[in-house]
N, C-alpha and C. Protein backbone atom coordinates (compact mmCIF):
# COMPACT_ATOMS: atom_id res chain seq x y z
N UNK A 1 99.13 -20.57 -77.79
CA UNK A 1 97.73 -20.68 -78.07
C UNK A 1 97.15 -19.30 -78.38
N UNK A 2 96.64 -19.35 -79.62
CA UNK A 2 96.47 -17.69 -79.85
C UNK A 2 95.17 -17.81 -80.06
N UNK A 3 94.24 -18.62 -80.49
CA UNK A 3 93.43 -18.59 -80.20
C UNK A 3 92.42 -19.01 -79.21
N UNK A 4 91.10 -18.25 -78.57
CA UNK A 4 91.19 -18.27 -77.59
C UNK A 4 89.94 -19.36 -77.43
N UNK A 5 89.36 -19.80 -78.03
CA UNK A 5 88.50 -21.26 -78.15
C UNK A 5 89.34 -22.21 -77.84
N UNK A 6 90.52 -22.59 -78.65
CA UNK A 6 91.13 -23.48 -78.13
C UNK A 6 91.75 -23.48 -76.56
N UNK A 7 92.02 -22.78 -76.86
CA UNK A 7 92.16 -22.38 -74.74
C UNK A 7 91.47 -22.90 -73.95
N UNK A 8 90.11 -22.47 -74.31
CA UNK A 8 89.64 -22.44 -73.21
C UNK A 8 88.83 -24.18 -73.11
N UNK A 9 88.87 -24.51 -74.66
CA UNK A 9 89.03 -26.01 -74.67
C UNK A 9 89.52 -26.88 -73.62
N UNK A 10 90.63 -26.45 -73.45
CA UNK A 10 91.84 -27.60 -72.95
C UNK A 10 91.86 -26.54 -71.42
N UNK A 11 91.05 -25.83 -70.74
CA UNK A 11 90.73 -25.56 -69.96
C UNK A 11 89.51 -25.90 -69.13
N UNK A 12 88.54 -26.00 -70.23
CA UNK A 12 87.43 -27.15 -69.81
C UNK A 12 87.42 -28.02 -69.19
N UNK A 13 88.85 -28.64 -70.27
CA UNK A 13 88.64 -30.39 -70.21
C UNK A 13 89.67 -30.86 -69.34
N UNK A 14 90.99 -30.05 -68.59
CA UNK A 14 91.50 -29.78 -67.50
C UNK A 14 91.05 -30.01 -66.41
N UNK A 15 89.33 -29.04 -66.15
CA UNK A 15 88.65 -28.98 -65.17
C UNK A 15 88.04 -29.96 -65.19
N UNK A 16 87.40 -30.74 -65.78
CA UNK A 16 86.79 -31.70 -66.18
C UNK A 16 87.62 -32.81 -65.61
N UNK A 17 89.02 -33.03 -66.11
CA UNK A 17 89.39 -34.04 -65.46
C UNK A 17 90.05 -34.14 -64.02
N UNK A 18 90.17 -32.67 -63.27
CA UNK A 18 90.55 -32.87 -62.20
C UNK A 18 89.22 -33.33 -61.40
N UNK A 19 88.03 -32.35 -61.55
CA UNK A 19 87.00 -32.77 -60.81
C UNK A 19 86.25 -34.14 -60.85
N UNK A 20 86.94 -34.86 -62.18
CA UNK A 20 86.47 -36.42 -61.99
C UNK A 20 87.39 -36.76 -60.76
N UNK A 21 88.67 -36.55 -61.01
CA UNK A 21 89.48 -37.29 -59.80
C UNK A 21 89.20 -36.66 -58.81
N UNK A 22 88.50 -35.63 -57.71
CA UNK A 22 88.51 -35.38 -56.98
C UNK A 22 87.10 -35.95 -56.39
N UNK A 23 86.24 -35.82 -57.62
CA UNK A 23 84.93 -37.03 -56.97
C UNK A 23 84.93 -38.57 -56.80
N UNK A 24 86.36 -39.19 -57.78
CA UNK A 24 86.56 -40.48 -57.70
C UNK A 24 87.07 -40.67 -56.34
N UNK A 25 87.92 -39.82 -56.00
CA UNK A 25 88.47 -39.83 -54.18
C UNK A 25 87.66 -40.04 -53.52
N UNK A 26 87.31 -38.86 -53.81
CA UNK A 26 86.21 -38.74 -52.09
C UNK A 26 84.98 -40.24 -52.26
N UNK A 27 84.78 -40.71 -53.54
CA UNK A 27 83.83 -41.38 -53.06
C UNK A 27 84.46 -43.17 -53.01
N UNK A 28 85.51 -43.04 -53.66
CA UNK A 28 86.20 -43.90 -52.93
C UNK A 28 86.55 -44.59 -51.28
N UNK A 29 86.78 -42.77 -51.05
CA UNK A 29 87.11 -42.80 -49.41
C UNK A 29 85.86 -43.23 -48.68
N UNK A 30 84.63 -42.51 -48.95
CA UNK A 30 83.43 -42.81 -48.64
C UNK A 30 83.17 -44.28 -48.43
N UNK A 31 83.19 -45.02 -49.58
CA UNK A 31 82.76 -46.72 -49.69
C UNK A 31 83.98 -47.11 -48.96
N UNK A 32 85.35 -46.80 -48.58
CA UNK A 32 86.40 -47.54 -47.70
C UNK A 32 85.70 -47.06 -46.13
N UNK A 33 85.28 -46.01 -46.07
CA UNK A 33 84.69 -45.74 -44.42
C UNK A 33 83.19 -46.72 -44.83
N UNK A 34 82.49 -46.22 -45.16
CA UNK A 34 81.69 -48.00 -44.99
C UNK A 34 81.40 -48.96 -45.00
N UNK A 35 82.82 -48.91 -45.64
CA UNK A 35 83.03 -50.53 -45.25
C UNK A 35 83.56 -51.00 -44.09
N UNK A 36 84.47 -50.10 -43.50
CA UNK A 36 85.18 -50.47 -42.27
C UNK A 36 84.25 -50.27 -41.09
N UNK A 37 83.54 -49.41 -41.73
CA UNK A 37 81.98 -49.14 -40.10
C UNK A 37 81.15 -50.60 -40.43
N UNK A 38 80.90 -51.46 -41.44
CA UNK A 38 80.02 -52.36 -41.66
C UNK A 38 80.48 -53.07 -40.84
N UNK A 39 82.11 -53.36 -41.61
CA UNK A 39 82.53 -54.96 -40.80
C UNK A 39 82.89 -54.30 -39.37
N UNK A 40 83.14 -53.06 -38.64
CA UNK A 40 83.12 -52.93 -37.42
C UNK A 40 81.99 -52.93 -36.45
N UNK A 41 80.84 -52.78 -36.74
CA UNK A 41 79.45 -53.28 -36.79
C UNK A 41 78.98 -54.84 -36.82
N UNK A 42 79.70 -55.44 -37.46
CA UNK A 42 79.23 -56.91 -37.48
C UNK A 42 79.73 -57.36 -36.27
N UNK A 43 81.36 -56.93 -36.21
CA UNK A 43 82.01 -57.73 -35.27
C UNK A 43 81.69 -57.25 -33.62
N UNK A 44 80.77 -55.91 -33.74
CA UNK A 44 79.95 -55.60 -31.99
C UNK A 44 78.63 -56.01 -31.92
N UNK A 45 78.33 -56.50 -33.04
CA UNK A 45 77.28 -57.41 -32.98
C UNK A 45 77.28 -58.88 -32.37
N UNK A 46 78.21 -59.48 -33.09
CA UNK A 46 78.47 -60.73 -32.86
C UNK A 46 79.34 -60.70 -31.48
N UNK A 47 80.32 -59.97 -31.36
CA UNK A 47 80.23 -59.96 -29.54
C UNK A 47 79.28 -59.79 -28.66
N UNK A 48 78.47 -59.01 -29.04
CA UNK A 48 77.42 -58.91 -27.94
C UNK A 48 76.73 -60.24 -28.16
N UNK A 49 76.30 -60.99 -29.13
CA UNK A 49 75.30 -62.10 -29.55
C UNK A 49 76.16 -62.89 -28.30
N UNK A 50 77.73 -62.93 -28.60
CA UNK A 50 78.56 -64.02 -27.61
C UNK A 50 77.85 -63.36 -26.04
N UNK A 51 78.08 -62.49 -26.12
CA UNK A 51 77.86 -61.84 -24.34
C UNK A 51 76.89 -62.28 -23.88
N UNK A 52 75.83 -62.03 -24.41
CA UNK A 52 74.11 -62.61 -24.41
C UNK A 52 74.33 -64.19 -24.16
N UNK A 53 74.66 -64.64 -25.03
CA UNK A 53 74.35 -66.37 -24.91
C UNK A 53 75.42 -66.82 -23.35
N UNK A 54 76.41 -66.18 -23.52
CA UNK A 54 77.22 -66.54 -22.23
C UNK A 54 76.23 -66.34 -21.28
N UNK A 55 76.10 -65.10 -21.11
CA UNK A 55 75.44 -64.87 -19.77
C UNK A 55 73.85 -65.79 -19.81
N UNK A 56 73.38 -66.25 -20.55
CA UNK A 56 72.32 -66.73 -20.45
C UNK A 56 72.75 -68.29 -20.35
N UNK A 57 73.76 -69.10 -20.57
CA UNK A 57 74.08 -69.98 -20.17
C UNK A 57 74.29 -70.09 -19.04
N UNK A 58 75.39 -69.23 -18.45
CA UNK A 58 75.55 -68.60 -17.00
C UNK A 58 74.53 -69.31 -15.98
N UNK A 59 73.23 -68.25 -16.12
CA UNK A 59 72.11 -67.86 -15.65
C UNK A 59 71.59 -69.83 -15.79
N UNK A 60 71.32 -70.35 -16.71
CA UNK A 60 70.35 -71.02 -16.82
C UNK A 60 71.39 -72.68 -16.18
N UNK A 61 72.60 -72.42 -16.06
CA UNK A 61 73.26 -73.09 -15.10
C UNK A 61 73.28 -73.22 -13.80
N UNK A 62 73.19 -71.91 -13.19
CA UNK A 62 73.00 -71.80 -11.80
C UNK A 62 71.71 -71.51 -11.21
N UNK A 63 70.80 -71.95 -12.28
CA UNK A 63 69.67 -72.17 -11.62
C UNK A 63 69.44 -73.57 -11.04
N UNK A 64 68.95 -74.22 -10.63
CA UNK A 64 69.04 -75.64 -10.23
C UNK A 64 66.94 -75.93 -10.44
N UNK A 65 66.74 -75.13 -11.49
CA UNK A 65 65.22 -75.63 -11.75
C UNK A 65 64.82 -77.05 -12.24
N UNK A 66 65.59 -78.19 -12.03
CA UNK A 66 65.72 -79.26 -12.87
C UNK A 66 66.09 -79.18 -13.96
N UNK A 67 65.65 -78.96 -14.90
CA UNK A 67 65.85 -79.41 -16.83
C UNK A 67 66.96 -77.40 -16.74
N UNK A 68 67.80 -78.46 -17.75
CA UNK A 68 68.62 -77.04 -18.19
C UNK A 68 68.80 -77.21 -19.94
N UNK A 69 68.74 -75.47 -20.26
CA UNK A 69 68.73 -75.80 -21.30
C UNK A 69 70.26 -74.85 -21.75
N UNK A 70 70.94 -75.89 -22.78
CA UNK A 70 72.11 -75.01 -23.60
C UNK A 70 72.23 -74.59 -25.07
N UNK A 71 72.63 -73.42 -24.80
CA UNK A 71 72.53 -72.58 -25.91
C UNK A 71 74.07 -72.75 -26.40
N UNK A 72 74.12 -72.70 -27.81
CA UNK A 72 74.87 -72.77 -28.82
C UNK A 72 75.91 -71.73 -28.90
N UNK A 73 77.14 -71.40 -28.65
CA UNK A 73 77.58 -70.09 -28.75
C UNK A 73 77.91 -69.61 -30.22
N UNK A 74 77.62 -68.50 -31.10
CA UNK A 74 78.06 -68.43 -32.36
C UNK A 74 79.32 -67.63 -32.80
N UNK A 75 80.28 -68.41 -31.69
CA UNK A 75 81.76 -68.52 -32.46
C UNK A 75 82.08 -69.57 -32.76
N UNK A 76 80.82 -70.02 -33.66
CA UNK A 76 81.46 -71.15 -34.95
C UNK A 76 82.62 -70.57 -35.65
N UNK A 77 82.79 -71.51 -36.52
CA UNK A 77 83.75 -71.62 -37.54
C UNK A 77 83.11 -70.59 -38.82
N UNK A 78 81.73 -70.55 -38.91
CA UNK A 78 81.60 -69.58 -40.21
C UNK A 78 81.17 -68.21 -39.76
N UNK A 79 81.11 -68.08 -38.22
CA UNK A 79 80.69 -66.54 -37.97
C UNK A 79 82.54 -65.85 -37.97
N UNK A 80 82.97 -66.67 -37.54
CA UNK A 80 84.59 -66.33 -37.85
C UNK A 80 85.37 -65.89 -39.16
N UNK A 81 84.47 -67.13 -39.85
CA UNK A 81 85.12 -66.73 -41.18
C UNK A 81 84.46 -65.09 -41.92
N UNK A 82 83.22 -65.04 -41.74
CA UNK A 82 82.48 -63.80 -42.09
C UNK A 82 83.12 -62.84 -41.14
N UNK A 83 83.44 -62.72 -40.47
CA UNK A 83 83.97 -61.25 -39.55
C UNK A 83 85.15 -61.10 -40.24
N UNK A 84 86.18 -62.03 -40.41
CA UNK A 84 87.37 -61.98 -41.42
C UNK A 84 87.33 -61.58 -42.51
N UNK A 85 86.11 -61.97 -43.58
CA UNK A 85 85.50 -61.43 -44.87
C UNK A 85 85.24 -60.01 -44.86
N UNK A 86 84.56 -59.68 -43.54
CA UNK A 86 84.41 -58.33 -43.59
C UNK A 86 85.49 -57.59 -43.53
N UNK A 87 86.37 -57.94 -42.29
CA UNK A 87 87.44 -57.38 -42.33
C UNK A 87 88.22 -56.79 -43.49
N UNK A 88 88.81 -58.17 -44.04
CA UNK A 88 89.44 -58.20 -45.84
C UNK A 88 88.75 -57.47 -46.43
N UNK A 89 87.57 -57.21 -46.01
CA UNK A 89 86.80 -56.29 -46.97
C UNK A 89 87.31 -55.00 -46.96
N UNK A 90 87.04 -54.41 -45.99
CA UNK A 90 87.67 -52.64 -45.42
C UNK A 90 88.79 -52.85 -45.47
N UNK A 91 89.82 -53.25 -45.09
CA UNK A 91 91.43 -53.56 -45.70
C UNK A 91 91.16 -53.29 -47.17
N UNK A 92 90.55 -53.72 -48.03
CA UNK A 92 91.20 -53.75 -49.54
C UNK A 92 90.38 -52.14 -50.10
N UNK A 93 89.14 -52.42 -49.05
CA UNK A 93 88.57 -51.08 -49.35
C UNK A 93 89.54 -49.43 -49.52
N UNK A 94 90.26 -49.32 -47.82
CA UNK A 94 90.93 -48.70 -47.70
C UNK A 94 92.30 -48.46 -48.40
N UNK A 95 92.94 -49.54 -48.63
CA UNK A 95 94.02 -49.80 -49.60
C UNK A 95 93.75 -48.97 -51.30
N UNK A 96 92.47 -49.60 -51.85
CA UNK A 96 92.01 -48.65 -53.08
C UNK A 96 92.19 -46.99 -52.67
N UNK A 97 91.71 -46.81 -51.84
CA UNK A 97 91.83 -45.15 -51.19
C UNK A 97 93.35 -45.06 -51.49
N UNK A 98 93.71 -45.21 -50.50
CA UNK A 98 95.69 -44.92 -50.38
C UNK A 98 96.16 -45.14 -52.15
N UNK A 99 95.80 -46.07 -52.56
CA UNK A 99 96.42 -46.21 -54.32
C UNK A 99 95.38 -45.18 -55.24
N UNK A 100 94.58 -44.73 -54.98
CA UNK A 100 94.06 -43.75 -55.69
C UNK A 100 94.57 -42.06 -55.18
N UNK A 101 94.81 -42.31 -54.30
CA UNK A 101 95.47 -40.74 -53.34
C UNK A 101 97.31 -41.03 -53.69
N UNK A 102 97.86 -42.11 -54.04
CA UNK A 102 99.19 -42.17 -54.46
C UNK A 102 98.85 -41.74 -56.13
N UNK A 103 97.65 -41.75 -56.97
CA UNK A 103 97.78 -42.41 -58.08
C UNK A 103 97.42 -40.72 -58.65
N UNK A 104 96.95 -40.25 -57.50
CA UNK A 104 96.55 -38.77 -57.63
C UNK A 104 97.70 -37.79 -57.58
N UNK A 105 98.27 -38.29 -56.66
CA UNK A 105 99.37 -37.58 -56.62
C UNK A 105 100.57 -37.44 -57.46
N UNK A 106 100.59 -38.68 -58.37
CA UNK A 106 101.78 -38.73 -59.09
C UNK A 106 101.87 -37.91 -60.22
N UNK A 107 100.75 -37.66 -60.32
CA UNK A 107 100.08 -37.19 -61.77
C UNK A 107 100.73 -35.42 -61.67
């Protein structure tokens, strides 16, 4: 390369394309960590929702005030399926990370 425009061309555009891949990473990695804090968040939510209703069943059992009332626990079938969704979610999240950090590397 003798001249020095062209150089610095394909020096540009070098830089250019490493610093795309180094911002595609990191913000990759970024959206795989919040996703795994979301759905880890849902699922201490929805335990505690269980903890709460237990203990308030508990409570409203061993009272002997006449009339009792029961509460619903929400480990249905679709709060299950959504904690799983989330899950699968941060799994595939994180997985993109690892294949973009393999995909980085090969290069």
């Amino acid at each position: 390369m003798t001249n020095p425009l062209i150089h610095a061309f394909f020096v540009g555009r070098a830089v250019a394309e490493i610093a795309n891949e180094h911002l595609e990473n990191a913000l990759t990695d970024a959206l795989s960590e919040l996703g795994k804090f979301d759905a880890e968040q849902r699922e201490r939510l929805r335990q505690f929702t269980t903890e709460v209703l237990e203990r308030a069943n508990r409570e409203a059992a061993s009272s002997s005030s006449g009339s009792t009332t029961t509460y619903s626990s929400p480990s249905s079938p679709s709060m299950d399926v959504q904690a799983t969704v989330d899950e699968l979610r941060a799994e595939i999240a994180l997985l993109r990370a690892e294949l973009q950090r393999h995909r980085s590397n090969s290069i």
